[in-house]
Every structure is written in C-alpha cells, then in structure tokens.
N, C-alpha and C. Protein backbone atom coordinates (compact mmCIF):
# COMPACT_ATOMS: atom_id res chain seq x y z
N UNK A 1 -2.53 -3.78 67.73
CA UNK A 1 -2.35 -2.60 66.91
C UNK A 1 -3.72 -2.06 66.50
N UNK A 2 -3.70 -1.02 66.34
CA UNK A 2 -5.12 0.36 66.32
C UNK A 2 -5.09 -0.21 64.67
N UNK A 3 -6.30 -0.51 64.01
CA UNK A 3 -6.41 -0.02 62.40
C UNK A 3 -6.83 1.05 62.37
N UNK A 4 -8.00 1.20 62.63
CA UNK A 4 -8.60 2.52 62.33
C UNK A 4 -9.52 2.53 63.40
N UNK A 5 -10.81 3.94 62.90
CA UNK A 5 -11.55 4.45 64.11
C UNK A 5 -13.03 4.30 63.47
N UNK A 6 -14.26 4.06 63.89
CA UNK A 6 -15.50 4.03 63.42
C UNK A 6 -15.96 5.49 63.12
N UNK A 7 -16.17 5.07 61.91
CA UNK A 7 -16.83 6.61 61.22
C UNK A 7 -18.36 6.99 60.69
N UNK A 8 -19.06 5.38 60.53
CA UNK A 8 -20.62 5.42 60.29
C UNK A 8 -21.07 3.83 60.86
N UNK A 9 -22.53 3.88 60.53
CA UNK A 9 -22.91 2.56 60.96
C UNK A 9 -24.19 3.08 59.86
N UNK A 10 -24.69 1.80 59.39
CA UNK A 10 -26.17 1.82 58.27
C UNK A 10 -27.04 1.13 58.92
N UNK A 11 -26.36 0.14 60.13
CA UNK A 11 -27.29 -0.55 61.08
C UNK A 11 -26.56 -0.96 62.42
N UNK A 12 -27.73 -1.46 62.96
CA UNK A 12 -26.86 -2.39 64.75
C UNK A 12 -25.33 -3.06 64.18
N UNK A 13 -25.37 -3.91 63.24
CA UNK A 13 -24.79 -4.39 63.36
C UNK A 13 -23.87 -4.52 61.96
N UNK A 14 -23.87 -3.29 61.12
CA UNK A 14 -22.88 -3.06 59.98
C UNK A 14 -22.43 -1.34 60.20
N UNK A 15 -21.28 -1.74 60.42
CA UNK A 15 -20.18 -0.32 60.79
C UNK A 15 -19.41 -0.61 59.59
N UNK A 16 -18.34 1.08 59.38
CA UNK A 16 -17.41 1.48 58.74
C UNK A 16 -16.64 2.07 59.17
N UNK A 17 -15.56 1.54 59.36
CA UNK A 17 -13.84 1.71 59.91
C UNK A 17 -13.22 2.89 59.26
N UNK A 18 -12.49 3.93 59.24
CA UNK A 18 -11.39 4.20 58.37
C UNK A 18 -10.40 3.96 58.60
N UNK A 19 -9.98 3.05 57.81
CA UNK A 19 -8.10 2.72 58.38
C UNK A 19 -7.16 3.76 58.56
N UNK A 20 -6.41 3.67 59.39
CA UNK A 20 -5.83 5.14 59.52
C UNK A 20 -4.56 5.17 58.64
N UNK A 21 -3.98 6.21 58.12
CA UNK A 21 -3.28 6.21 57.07
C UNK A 21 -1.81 7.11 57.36
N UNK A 22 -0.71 7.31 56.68
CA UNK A 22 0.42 8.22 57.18
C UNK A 22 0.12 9.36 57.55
N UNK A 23 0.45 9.47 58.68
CA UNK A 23 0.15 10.68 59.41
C UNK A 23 -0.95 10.41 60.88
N UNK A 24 -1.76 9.39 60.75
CA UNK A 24 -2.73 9.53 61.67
C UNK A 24 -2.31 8.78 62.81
N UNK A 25 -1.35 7.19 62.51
CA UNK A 25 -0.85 6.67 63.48
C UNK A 25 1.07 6.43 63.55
N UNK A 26 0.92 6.11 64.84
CA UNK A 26 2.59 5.83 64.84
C UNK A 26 3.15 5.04 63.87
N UNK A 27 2.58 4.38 63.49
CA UNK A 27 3.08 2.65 62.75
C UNK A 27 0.81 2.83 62.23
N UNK A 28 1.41 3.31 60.81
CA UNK A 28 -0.19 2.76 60.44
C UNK A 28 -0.15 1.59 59.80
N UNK A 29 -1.59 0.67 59.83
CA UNK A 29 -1.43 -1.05 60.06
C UNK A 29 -1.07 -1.01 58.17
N UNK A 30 -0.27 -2.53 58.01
CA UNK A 30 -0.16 -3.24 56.81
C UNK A 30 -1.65 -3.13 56.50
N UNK A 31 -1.70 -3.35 54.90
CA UNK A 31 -3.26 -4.28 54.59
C UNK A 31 -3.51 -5.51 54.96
N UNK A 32 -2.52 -6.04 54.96
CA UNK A 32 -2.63 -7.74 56.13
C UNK A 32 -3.46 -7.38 57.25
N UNK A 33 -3.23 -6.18 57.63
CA UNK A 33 -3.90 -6.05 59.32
C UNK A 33 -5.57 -6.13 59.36
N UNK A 34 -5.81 -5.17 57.86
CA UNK A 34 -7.67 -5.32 57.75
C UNK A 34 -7.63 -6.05 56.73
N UNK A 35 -7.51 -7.58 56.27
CA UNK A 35 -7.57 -8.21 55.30
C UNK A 35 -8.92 -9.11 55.66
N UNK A 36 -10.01 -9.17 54.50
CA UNK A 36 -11.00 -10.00 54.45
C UNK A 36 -10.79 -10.83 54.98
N UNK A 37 -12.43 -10.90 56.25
CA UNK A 37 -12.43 -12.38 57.05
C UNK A 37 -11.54 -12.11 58.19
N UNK A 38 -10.88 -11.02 58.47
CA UNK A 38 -10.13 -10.71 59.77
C UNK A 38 -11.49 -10.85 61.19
N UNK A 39 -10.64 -11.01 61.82
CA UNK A 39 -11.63 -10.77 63.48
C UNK A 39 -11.11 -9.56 63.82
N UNK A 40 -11.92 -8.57 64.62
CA UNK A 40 -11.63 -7.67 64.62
C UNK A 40 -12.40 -7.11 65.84
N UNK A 41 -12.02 -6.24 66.72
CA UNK A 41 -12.67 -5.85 68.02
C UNK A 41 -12.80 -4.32 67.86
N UNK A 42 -14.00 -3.31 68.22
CA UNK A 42 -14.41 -2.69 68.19
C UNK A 42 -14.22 -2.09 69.74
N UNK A 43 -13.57 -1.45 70.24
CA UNK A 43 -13.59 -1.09 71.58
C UNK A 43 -14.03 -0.33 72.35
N UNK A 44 -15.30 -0.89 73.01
CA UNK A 44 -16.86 0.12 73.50
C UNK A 44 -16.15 0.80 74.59
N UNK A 45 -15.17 0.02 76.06
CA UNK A 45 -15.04 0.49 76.88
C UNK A 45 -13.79 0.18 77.68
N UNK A 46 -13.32 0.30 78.65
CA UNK A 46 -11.95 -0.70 79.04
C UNK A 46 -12.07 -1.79 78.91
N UNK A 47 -13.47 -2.80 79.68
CA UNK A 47 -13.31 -4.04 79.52
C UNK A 47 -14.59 -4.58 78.56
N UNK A 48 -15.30 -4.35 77.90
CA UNK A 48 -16.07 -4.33 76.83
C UNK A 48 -15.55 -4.04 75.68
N UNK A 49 -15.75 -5.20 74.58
CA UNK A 49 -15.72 -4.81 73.72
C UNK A 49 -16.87 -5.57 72.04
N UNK A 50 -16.82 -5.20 71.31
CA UNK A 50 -17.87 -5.60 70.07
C UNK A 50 -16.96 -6.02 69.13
N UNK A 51 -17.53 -7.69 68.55
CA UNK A 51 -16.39 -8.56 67.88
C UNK A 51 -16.98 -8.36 66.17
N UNK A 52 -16.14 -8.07 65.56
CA UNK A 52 -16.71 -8.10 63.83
C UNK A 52 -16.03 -8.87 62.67
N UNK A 53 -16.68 -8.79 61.93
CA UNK A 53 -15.45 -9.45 60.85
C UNK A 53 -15.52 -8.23 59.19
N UNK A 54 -14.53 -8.19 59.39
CA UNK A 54 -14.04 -7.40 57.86
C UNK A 54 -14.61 -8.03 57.11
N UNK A 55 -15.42 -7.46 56.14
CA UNK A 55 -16.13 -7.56 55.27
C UNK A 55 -16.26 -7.25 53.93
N UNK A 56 -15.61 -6.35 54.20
CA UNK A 56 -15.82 -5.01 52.47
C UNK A 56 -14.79 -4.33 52.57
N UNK A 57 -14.21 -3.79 51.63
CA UNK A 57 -12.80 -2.79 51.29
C UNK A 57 -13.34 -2.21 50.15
N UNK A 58 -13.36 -0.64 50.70
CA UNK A 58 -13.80 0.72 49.91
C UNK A 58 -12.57 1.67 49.66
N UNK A 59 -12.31 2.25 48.68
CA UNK A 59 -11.08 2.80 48.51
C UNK A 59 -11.85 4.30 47.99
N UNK A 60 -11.77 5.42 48.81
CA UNK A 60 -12.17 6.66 48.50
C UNK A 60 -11.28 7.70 48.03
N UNK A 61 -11.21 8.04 46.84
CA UNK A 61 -10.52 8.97 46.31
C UNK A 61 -10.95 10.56 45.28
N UNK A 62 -11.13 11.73 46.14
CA UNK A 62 -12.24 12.33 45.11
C UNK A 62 -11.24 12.85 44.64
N UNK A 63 -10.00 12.89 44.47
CA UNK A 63 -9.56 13.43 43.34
C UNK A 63 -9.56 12.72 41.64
N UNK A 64 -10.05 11.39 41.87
CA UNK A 64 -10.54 10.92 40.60
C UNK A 64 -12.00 11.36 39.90
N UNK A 65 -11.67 11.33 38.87
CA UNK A 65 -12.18 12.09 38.06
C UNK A 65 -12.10 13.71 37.70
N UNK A 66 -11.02 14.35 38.51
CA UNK A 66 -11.16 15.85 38.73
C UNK A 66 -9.90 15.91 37.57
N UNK A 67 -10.17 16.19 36.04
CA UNK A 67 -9.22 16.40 35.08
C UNK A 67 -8.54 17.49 35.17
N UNK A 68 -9.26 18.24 35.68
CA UNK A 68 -9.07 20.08 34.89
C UNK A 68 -7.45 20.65 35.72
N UNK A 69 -7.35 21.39 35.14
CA UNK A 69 -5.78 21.82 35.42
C UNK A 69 -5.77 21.60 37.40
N UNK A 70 -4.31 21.55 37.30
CA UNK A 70 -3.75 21.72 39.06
C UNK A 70 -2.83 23.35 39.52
N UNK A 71 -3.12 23.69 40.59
CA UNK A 71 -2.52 24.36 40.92
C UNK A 71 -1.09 24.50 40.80
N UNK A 72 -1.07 23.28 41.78
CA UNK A 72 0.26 23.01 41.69
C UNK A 72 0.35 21.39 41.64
N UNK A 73 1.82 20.95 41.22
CA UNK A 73 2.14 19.63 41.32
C UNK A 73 1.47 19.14 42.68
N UNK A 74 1.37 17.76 42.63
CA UNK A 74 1.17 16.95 44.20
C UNK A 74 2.28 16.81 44.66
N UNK A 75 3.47 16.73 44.21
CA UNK A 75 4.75 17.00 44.98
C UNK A 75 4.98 17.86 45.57
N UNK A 76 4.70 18.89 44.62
CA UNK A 76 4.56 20.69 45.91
C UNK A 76 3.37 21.29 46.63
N UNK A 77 2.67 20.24 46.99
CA UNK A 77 1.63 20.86 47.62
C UNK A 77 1.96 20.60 49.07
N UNK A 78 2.89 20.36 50.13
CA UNK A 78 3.52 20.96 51.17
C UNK A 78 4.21 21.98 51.08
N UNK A 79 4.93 22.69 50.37
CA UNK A 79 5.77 23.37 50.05
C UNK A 79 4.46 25.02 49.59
N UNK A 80 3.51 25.10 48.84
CA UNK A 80 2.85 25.89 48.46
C UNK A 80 1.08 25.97 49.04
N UNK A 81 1.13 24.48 49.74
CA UNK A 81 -0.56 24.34 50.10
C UNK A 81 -0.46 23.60 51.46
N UNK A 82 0.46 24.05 52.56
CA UNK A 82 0.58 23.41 53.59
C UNK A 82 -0.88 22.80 54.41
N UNK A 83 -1.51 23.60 54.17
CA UNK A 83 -3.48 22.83 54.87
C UNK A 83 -3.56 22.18 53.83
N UNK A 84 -2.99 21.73 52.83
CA UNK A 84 -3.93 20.95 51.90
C UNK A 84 -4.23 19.37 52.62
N UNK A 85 -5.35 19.12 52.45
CA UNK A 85 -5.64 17.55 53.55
C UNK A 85 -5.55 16.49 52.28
N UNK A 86 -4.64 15.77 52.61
CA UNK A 86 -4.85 14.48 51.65
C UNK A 86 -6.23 13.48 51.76
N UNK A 87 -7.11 13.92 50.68
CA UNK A 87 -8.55 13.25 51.46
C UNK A 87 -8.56 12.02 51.10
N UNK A 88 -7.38 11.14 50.61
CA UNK A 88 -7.81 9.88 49.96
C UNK A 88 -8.07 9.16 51.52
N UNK A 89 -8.86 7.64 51.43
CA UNK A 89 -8.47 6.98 52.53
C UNK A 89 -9.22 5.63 52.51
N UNK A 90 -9.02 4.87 52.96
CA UNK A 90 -9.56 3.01 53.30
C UNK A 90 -10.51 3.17 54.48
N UNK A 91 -11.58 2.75 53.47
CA UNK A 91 -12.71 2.27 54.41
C UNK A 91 -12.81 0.39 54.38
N UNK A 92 -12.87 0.00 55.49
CA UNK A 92 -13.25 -1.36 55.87
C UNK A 92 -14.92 -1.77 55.89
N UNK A 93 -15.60 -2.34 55.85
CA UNK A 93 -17.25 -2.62 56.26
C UNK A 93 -16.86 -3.88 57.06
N UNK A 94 -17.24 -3.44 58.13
CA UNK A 94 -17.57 -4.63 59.68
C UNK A 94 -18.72 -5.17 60.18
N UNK A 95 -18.76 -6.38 59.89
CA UNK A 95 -20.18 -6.78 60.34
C UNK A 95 -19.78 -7.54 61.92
N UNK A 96 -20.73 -6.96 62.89
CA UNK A 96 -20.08 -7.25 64.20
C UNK A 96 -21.22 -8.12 64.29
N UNK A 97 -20.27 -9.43 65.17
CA UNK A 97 -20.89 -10.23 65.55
C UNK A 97 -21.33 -11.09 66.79
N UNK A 98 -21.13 -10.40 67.58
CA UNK A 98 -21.29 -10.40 69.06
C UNK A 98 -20.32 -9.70 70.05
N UNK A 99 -20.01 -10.01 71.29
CA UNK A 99 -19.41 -9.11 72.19
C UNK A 99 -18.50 -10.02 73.22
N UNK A 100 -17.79 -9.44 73.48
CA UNK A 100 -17.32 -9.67 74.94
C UNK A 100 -17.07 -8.61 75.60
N UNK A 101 -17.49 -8.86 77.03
CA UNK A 101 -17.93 -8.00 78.42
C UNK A 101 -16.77 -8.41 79.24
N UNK A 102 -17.31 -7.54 80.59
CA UNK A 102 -16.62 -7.74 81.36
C UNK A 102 -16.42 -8.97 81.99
N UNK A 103 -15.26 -9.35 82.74
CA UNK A 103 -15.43 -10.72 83.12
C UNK A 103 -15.25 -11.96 82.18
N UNK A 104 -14.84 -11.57 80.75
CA UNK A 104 -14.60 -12.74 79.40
C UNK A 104 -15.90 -13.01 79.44
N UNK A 105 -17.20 -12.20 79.73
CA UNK A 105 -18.25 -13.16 79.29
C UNK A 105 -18.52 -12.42 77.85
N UNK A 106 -19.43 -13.92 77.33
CA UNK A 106 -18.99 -13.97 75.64
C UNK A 106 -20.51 -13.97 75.33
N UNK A 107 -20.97 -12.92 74.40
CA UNK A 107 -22.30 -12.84 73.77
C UNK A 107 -22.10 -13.34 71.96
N UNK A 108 -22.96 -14.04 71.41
CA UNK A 108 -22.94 -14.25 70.18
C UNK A 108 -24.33 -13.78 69.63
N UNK A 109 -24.10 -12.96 68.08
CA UNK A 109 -25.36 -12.74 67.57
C UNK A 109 -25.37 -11.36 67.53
N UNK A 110 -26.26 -10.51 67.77
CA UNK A 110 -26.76 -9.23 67.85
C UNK A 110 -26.36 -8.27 69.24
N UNK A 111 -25.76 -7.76 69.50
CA UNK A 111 -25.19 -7.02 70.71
C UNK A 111 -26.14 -6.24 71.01
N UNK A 112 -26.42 -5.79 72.56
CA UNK A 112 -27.63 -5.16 73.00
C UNK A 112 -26.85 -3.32 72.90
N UNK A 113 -25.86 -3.40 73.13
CA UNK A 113 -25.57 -1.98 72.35
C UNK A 113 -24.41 -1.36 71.71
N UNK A 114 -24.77 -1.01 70.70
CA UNK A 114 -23.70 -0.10 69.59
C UNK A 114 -22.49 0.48 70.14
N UNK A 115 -22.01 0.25 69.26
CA UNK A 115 -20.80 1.34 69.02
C UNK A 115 -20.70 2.53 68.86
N UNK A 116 -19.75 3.39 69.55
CA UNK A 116 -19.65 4.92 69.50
C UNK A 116 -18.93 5.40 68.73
N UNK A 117 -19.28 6.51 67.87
CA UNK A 117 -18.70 7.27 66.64
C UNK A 117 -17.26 7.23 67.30
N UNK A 118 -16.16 6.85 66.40
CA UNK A 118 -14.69 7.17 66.77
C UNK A 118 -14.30 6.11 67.79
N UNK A 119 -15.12 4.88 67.94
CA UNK A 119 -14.26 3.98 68.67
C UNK A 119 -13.24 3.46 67.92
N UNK A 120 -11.97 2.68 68.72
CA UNK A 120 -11.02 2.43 67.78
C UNK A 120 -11.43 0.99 67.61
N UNK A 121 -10.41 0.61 66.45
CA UNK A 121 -10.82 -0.74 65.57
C UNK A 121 -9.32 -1.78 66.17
N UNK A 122 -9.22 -3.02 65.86
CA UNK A 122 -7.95 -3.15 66.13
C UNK A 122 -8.65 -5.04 65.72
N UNK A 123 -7.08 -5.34 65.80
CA UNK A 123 -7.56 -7.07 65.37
C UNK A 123 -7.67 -7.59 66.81
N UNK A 124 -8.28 -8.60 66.41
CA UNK A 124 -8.71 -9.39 67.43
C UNK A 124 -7.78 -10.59 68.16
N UNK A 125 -6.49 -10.64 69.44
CA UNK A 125 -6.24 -11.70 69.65
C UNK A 125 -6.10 -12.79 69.32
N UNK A 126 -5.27 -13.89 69.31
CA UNK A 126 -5.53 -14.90 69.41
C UNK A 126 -6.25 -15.70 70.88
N UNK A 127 -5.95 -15.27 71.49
CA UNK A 127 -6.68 -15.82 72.82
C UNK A 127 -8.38 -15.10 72.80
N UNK A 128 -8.83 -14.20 72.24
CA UNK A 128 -10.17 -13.26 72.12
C UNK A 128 -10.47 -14.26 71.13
N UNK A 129 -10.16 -14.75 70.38
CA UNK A 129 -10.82 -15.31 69.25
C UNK A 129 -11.20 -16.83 69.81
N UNK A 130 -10.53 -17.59 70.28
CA UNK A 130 -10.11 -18.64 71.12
C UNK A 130 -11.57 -18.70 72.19
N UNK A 131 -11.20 -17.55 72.75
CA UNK A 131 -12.43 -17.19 74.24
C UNK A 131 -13.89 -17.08 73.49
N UNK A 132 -14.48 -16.28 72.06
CA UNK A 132 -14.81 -15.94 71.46
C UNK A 132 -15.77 -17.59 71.18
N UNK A 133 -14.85 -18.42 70.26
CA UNK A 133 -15.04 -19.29 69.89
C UNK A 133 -15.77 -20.74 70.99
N UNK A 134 -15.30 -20.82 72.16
CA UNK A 134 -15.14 -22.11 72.84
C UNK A 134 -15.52 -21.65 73.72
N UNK A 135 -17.04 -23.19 73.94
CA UNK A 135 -17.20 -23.00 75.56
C UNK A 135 -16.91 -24.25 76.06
N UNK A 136 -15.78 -24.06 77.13
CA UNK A 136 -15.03 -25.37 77.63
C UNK A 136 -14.57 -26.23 76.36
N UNK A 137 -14.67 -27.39 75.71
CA UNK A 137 -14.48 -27.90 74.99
C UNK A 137 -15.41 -28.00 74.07
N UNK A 138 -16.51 -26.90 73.96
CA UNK A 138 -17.60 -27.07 72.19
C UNK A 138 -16.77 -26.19 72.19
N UNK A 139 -17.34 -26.12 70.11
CA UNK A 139 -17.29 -24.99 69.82
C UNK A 139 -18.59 -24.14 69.61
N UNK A 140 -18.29 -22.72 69.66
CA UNK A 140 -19.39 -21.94 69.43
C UNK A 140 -19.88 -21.07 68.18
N UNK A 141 -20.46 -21.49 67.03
CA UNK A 141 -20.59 -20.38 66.26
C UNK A 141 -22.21 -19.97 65.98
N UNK A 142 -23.09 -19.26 67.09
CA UNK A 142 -24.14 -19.13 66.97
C UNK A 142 -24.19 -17.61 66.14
N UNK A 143 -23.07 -17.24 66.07
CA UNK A 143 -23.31 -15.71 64.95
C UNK A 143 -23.81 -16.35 63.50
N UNK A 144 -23.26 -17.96 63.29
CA UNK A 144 -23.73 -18.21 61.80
C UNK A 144 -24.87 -18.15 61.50
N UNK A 145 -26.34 -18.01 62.03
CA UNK A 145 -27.28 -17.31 61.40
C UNK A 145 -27.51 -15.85 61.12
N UNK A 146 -26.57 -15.23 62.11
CA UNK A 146 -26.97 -13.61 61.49
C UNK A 146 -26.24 -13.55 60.28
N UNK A 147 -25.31 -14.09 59.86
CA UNK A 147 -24.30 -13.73 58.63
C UNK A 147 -25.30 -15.08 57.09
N UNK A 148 -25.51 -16.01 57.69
CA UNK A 148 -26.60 -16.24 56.47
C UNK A 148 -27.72 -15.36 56.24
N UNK A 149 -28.42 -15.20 57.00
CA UNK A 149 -29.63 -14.10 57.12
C UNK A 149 -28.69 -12.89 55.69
N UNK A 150 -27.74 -12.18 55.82
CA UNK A 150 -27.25 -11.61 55.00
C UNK A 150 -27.32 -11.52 53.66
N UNK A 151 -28.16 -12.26 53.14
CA UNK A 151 -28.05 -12.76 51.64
C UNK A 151 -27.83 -11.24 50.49
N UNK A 152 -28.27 -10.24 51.15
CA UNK A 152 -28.09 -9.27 50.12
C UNK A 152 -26.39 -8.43 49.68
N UNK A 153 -25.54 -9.49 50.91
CA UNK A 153 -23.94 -9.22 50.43
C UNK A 153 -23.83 -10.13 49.54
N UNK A 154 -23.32 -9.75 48.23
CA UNK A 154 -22.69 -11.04 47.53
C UNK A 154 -21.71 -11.61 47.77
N UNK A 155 -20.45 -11.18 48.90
CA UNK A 155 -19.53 -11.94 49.37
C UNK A 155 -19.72 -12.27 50.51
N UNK A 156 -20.86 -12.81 51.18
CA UNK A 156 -20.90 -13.54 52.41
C UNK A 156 -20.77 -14.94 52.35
N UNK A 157 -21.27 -16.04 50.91
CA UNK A 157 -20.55 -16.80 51.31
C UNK A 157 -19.22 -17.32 51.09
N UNK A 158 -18.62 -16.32 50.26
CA UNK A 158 -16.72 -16.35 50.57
C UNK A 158 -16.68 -15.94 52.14
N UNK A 159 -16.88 -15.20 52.16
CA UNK A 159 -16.75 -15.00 53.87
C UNK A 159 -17.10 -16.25 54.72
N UNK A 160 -18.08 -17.17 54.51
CA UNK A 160 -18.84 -17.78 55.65
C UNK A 160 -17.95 -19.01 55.25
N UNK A 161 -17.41 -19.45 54.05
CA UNK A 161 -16.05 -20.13 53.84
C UNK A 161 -15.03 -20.23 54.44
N UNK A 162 -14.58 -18.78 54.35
CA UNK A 162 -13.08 -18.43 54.99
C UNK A 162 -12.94 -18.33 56.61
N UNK A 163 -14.25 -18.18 56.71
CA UNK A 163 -14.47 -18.62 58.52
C UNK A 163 -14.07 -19.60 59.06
N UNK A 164 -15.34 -20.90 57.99
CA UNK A 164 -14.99 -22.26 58.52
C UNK A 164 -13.61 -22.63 58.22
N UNK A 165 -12.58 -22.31 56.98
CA UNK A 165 -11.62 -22.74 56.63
C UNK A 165 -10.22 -22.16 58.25
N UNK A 166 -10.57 -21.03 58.44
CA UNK A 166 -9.97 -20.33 59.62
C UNK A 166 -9.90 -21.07 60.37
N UNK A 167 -10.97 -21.37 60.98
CA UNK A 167 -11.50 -21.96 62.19
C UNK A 167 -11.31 -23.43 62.22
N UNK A 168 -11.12 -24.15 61.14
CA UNK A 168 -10.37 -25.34 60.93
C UNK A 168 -8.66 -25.28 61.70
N UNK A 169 -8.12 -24.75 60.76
CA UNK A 169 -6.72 -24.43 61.53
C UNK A 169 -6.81 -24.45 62.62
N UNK A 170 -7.59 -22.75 63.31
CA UNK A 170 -7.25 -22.96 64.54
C UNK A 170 -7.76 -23.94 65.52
N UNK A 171 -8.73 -24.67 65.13
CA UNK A 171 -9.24 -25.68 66.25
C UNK A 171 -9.67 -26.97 65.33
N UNK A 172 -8.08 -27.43 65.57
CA UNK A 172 -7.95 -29.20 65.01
C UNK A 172 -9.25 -29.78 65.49
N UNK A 173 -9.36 -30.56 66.53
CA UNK A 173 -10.35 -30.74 67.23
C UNK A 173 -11.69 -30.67 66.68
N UNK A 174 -11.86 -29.77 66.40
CA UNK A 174 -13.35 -29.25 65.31
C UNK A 174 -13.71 -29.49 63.82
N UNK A 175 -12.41 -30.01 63.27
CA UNK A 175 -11.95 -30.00 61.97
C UNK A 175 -13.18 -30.51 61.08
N UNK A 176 -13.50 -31.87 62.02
CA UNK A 176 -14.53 -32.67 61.17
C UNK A 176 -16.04 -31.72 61.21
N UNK A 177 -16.56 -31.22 62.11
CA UNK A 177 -17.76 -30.67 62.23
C UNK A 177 -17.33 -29.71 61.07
N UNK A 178 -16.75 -28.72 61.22
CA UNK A 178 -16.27 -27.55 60.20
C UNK A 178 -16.09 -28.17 58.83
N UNK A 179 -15.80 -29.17 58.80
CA UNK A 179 -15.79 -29.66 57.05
C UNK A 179 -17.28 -30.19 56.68
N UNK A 180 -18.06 -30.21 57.61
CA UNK A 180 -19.27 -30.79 57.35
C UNK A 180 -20.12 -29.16 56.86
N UNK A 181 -19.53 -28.35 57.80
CA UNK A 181 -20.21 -26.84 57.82
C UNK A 181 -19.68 -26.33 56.11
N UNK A 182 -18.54 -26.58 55.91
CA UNK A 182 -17.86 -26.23 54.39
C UNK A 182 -18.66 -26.86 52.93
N UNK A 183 -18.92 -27.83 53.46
CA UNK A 183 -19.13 -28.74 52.58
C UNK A 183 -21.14 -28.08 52.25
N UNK A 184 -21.89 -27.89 53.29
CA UNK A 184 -22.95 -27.33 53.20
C UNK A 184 -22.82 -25.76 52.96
N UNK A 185 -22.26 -24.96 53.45
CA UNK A 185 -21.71 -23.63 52.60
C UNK A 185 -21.49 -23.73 51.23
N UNK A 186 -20.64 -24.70 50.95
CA UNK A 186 -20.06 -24.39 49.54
C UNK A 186 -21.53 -25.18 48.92
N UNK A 187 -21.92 -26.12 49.08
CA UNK A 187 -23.08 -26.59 47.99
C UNK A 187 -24.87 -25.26 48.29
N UNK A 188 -25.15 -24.41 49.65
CA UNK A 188 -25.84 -23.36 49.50
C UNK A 188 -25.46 -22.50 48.73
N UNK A 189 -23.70 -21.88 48.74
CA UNK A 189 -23.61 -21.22 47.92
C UNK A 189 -23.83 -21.68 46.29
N UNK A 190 -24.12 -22.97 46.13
CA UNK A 190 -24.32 -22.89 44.44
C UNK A 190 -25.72 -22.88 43.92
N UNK A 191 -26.34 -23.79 45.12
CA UNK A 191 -27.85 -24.04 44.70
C UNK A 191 -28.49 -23.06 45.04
N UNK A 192 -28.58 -21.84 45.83
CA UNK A 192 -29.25 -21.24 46.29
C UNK A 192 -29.75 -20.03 44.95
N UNK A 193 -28.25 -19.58 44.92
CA UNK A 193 -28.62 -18.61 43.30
C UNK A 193 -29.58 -19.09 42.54
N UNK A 194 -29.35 -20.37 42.05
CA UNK A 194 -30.07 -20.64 40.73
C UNK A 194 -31.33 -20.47 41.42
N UNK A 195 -31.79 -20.50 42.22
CA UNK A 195 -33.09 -20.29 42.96
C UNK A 195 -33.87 -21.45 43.00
C-alpha cells in the first residue's frame, strides 16, 4: 500500500513524506501504516528502490490559530466554496538508510543517489526487510552508524531501540547479539546526555 509521496528533502539522506489523505488515495493508509520505526521504501524506479525508517510525525494545520470570523461553516464549504482545498495534512520525516537495486542487491548506509520529488512512499515487505537485513545467515545492520552519528534527533535512541527490539522478533536467531546491541543503546542513551 502507497502512504504517501516525497515532498522535500533537508539532506541525502532525510526526506519528508506527505501521507496521503481522503481524497488523494483509493484506501488512504491507517496511522499503523506510517507508525514510528516503520521500514519503509521510497520508490526510485521499477526495480530500485531507497529503504528508510519513519522517524518524525508533523501534523500541519494553518487553519490554527486563524480566530477571526468564517465565511461560512466547514460543513458548508462544499456546498458554497467548492475549490476550497482542505490544506490540513501528515507529514512523516524518513531517514533512508540504504537501498536495494536491481537484482536484490542490498546497499547499507548512504545511497549514491536521491530521491525524486513525488516518489511514492509505501511500507516495506516482509521479505524486503528480511533481504534488507541478512546476508546468507549474518545479520546485517551497517546503517547503525549513520543513525548514531544523528545525535542532534532527540528520538533516535527510541528509534535505535525499537529497531533492535523489531529485529529481535523477527530474527530469533539473532536475539542474543541484538540484546547485547539493546543493552549498549539503552545504557549510551543514559550516559551520553549527562555528558
């Protein structure tokens, strides 16, 4: 399922989604669909695509703060303001974290190229995440230095948590390395603040 479509980028590798809302898709997604810590694929080309993880939830509404009288009710503004555009809408922040190409081959880290204004967004597989994750029997998470490097999000290490906690589930197998990775997450995230 489509969430939404890319509408900015501030860098290589931090984009902004707008989820698409009634009216824009057939079936527009639950909030389950872009929920923090999602995997999420960015789709460069038929068989290319750029892997991210939901990050941030922005809720844009400029009719807040606008007190002063209304034309008309918001109930009758089809009825009396048929162009009126409902400008509210959900922005996501995606920090992409590598790629897959053609052929399932799997890049981790920094992608050699961007995303195009208006690509669509969509979740990521279970088998993409799977392919994503594992080579033959390791596992792979060499994106975990670009997302520490991050320190100026204050929710990266809930994020870098909810990864390893994810990634537990899905790969029994790994369980013990990943609790070793949790266990050093959760004690950086305490000592590090105090400086």
């Amino acid at each position: 399922m489509i969430i939404g479509k890319i509408v900015s980028a501030s860098s290589h590798v931090d984009y902004v989604c707008q989820v698409y809302g009634e009216g824009e898709a057939a079936q527009p997604p639950a909030p389950s669909d872009y929920g923090f810590g999602s995997f999420v694929a960015i789709q460069q080309d038929a068989d290319s695509l750029l892997v991210g993880l939901i990050a941030n939830t922005m809720l844009l509404n400029p009719d807040f703060g606008s007190l002063g009288p209304r034309l008309s009710p918001e109930h009758d503004l089809e009825v009396f303001s048929p162009d009126y555009l409902a400008e509210q809408a959900t922005l996501v922040a995606i920090i992409v974290i590598g790629a897959i190409g053609s052929e399932a081959s799997v890049q981790q880290g920094v992608p050699a190229v961007a995303a195009p204004i208006d690509a669509p967004v969509r979740r990521l597989t279970d088998d993409e995440i799977e392919r994503f994750h594992l080579d033959g029997a390791n596992l792979r998470l060499s994106y975990l230095s670009l997302l520490l490097g991050m320190t100026a999000n204050p929710l990266m290490p809930t994020l870098l948590q909810q990864i390893a906690t994810e990634l537990s589930e899905r790969f029994p197998q790994h369980a013990a390395a990943l609790a070793v990775l949790r266990r050093n997450l959760a004690w950086r995230s305490s000592v590090l603040p105090a400086g």
